[in-house]
PDB file of N, CA and C in Angstrom:
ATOM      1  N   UNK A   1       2.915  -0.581  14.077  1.00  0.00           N
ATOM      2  CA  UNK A   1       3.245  -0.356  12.670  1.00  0.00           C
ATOM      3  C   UNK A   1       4.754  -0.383  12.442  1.00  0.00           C
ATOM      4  N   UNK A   2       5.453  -0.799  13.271  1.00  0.00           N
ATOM      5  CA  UNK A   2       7.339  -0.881  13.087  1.00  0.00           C
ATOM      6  C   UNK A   2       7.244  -2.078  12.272  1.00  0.00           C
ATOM      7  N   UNK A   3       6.376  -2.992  11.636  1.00  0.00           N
ATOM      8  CA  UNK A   3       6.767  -3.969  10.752  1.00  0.00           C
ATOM      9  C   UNK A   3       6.759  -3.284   9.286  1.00  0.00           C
ATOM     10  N   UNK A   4       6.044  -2.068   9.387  1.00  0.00           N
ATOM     11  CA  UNK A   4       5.758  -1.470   7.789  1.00  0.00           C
ATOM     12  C   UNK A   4       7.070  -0.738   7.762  1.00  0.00           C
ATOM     13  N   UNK A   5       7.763  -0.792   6.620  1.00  0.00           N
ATOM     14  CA  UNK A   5       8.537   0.083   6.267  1.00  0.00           C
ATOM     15  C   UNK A   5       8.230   1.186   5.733  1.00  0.00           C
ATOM     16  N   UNK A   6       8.612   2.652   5.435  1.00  0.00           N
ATOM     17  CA  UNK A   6       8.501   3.313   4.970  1.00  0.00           C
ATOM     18  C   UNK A   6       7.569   3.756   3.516  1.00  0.00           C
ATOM     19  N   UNK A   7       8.536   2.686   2.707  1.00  0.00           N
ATOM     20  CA  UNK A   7       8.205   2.655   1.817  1.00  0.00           C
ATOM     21  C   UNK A   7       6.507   1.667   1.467  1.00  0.00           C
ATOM     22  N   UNK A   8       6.312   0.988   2.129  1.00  0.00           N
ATOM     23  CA  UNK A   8       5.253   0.114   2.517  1.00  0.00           C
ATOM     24  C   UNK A   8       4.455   1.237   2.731  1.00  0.00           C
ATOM     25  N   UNK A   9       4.513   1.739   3.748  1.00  0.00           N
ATOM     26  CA  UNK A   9       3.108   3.229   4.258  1.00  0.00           C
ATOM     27  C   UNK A   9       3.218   4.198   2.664  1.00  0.00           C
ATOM     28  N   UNK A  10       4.048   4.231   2.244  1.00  0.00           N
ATOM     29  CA  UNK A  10       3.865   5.111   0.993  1.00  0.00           C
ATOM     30  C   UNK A  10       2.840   4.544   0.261  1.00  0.00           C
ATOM     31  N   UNK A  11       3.050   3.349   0.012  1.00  0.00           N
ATOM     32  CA  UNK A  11       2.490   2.316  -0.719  1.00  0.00           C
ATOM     33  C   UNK A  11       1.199   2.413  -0.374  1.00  0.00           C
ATOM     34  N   UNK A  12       0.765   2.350   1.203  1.00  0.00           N
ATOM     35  CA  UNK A  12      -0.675   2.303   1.635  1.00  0.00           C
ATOM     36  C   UNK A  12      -1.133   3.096   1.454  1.00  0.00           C
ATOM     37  N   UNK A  13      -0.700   4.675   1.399  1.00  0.00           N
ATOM     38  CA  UNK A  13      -1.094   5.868   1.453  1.00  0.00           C
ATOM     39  C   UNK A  13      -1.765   6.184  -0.162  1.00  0.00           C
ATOM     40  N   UNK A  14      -0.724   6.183  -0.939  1.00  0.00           N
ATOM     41  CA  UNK A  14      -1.327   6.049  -2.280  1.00  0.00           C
ATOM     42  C   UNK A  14      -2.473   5.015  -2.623  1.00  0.00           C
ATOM     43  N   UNK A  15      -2.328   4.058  -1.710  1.00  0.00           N
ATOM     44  CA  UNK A  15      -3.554   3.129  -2.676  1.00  0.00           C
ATOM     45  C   UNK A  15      -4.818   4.028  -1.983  1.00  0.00           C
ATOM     46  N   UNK A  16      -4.744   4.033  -0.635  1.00  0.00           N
ATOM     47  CA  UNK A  16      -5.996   4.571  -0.030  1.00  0.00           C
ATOM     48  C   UNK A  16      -6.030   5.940  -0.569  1.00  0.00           C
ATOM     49  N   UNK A  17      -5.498   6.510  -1.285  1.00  0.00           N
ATOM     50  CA  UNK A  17      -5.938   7.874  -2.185  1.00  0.00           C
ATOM     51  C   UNK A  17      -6.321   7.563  -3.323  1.00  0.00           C
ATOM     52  N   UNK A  18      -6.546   6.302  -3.506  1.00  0.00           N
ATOM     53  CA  UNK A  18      -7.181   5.922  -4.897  1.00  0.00           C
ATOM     54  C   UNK A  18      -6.292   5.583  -6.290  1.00  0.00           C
ATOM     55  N   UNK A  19      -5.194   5.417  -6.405  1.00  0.00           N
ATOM     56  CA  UNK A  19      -4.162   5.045  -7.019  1.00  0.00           C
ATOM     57  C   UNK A  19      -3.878   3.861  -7.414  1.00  0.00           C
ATOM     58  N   UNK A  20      -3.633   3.728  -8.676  1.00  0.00           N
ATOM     59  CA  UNK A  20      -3.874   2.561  -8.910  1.00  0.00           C
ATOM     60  C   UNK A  20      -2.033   2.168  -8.824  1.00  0.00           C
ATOM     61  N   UNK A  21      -1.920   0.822  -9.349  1.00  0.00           N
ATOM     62  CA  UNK A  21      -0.516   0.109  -9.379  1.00  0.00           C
ATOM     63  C   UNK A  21       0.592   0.561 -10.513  1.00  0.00           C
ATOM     64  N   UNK A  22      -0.314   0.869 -11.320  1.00  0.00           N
ATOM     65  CA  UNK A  22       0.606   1.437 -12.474  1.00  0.00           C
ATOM     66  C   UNK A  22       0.711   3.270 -12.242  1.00  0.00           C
ATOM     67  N   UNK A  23      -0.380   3.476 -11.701  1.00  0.00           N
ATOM     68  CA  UNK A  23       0.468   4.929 -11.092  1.00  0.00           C
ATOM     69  C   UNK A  23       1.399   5.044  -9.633  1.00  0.00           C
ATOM     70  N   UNK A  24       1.034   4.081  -8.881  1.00  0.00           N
ATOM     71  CA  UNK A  24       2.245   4.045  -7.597  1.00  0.00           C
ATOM     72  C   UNK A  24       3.565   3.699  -8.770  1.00  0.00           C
ATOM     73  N   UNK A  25       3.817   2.722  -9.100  1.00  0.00           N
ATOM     74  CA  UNK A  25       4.676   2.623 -10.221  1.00  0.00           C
ATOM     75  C   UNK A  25       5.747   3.743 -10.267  1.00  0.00           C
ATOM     76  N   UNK A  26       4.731   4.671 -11.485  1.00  0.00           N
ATOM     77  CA  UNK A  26       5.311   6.042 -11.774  1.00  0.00           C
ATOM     78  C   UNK A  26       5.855   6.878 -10.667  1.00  0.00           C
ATOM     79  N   UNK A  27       4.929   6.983  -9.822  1.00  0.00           N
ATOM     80  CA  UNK A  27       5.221   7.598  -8.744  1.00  0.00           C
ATOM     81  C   UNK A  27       6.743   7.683  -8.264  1.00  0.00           C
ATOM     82  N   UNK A  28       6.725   6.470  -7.435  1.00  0.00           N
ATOM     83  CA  UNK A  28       8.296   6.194  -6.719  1.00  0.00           C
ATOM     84  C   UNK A  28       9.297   5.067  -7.580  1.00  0.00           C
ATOM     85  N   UNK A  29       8.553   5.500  -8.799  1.00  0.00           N
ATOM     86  CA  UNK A  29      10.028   4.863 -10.064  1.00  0.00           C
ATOM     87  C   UNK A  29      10.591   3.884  -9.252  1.00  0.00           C
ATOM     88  N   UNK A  30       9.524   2.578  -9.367  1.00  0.00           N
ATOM     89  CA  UNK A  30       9.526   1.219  -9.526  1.00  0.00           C
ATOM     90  C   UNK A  30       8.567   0.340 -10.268  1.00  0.00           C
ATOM     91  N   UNK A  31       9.216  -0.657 -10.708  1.00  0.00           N
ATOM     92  CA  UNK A  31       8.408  -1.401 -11.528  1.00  0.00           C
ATOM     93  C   UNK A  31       6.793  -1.816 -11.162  1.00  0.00           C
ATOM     94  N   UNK A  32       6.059  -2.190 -11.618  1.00  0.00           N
ATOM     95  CA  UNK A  32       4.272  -2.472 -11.569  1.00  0.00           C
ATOM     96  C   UNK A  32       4.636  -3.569 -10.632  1.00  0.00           C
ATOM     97  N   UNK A  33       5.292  -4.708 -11.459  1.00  0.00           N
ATOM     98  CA  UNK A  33       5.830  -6.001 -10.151  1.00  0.00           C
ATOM     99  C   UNK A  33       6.078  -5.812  -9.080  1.00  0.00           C
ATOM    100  N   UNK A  34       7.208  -4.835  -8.761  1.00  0.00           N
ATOM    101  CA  UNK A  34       7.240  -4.605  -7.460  1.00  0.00           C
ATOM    102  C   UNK A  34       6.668  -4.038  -6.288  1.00  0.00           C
ATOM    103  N   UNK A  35       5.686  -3.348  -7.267  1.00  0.00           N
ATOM    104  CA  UNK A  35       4.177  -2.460  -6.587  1.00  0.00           C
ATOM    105  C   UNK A  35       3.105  -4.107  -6.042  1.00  0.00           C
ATOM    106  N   UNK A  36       3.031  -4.715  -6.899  1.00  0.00           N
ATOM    107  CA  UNK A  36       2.571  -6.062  -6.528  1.00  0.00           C
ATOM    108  C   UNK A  36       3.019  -6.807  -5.838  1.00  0.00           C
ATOM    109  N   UNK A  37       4.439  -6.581  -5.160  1.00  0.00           N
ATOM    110  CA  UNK A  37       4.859  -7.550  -4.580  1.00  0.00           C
ATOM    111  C   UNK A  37       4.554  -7.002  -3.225  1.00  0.00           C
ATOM    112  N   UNK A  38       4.823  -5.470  -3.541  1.00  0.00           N
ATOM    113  CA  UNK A  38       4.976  -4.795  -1.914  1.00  0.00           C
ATOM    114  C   UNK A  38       3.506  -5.050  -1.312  1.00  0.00           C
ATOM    115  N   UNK A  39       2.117  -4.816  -2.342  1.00  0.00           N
ATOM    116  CA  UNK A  39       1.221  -5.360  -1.950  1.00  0.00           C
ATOM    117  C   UNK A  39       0.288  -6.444  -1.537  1.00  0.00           C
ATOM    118  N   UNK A  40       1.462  -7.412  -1.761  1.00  0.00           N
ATOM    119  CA  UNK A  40       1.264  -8.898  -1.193  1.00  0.00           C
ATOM    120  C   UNK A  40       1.789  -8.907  -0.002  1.00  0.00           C
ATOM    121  N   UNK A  41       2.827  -8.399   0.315  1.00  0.00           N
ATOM    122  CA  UNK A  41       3.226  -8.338   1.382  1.00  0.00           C
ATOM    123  C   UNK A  41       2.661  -7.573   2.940  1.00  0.00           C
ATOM    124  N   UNK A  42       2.187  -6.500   2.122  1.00  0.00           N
ATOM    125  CA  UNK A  42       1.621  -5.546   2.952  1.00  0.00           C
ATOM    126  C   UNK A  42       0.109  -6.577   3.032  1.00  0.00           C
ATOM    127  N   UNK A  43      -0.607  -6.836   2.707  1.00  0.00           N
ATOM    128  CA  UNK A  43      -1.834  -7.429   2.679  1.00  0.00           C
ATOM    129  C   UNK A  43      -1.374  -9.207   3.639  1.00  0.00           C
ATOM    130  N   UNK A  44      -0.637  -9.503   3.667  1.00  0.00           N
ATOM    131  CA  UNK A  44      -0.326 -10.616   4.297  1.00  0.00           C
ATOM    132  C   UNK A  44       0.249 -10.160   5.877  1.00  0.00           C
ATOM    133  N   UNK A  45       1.169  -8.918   5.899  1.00  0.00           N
ATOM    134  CA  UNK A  45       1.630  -8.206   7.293  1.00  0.00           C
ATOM    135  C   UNK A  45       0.007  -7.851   8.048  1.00  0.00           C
ATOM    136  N   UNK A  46      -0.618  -6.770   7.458  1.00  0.00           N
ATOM    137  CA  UNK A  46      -1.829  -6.437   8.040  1.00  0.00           C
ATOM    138  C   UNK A  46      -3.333  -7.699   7.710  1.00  0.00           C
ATOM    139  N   UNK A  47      -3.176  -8.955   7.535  1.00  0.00           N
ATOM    140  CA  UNK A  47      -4.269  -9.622   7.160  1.00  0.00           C
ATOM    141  C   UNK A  47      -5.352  -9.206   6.780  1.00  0.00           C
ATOM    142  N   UNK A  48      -5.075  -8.576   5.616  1.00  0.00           N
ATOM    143  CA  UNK A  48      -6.184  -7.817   4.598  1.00  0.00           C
ATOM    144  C   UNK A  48      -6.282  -8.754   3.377  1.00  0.00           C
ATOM    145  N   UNK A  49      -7.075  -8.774   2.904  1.00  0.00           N
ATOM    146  CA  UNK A  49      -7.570  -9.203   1.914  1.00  0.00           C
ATOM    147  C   UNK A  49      -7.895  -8.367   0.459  1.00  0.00           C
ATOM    148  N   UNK A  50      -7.889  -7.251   0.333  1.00  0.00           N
ATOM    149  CA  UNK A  50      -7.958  -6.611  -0.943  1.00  0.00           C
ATOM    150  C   UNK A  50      -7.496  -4.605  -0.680  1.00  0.00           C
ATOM    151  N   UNK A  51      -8.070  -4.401  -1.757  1.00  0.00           N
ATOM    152  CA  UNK A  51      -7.398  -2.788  -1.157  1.00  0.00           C
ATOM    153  C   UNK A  51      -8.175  -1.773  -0.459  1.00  0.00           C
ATOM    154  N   UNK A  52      -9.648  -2.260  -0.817  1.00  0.00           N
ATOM    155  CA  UNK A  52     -10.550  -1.570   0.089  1.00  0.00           C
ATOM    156  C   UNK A  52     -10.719  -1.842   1.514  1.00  0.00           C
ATOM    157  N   UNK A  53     -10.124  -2.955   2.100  1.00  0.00           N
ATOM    158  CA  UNK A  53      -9.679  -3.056   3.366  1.00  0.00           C
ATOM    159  C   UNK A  53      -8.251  -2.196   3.589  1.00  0.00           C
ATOM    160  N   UNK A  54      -7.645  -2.058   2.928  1.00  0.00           N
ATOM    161  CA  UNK A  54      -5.803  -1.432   3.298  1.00  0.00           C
ATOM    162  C   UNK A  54      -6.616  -0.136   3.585  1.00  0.00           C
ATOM    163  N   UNK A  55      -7.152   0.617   2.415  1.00  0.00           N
ATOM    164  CA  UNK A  55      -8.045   1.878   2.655  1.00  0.00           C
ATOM    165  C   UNK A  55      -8.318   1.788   4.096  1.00  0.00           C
ATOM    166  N   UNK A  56      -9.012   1.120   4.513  1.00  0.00           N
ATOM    167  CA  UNK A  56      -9.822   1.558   5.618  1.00  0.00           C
ATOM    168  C   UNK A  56      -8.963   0.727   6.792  1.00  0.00           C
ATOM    169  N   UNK A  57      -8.355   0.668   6.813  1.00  0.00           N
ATOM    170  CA  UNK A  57      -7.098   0.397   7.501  1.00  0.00           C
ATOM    171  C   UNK A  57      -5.847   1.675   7.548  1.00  0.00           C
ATOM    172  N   UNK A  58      -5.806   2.028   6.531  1.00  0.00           N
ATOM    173  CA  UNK A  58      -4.750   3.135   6.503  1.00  0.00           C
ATOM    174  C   UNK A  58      -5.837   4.211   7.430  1.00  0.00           C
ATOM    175  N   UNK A  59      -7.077   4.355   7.052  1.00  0.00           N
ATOM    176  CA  UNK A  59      -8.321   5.728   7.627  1.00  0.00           C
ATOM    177  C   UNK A  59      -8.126   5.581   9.182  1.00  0.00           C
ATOM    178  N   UNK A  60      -8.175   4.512   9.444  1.00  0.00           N
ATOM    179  CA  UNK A  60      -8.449   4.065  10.700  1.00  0.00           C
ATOM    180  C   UNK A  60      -6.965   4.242  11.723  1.00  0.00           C
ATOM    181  N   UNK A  61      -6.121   3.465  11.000  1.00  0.00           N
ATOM    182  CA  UNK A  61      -4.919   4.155  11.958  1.00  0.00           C
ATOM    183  C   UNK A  61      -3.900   5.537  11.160  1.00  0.00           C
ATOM    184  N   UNK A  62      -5.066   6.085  11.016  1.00  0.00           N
ATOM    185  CA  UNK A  62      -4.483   7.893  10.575  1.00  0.00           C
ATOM    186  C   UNK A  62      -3.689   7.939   9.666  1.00  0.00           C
ATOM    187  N   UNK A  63      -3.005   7.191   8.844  1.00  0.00           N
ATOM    188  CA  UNK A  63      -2.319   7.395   7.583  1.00  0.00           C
ATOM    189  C   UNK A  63      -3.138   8.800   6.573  1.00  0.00           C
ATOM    190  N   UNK A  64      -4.356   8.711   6.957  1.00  0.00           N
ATOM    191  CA  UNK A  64      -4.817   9.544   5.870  1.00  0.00           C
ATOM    192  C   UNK A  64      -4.936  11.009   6.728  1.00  0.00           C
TER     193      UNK A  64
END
């Protein structure tokens, strides 16, 4: 996991708590876009395909 940044695992953590993009957003006061971008990225680093895989990806290596 040294390819995820910080802010990336934040990112995972909130989605796998059920959070949507416009509340990560609010959260760490950044734009919706950039919540989308980080999640393209993150979904292309871990070869996931949507968020219910990141979920169970974050479960699986203990993020949660």
């Amino acid at each position: 996991m040294e390819y995820l940044t910080p802010q990336k695992i934040k990112i995972i953590k909130l989605v796998a708590e059920g959070y949507e993009n416009s509340e990560i957003a609010k959260l760490l006061n950044i734009s919706i876009s950039t919540v989308k971008t980080y999640l393209r990225t993150i979904f292309e680093d871990l070869c996931l395909r949507n968020r219910a895989q990141l979920a169970a990806w974050a479960v699986k290596n203990g993020l949660l």
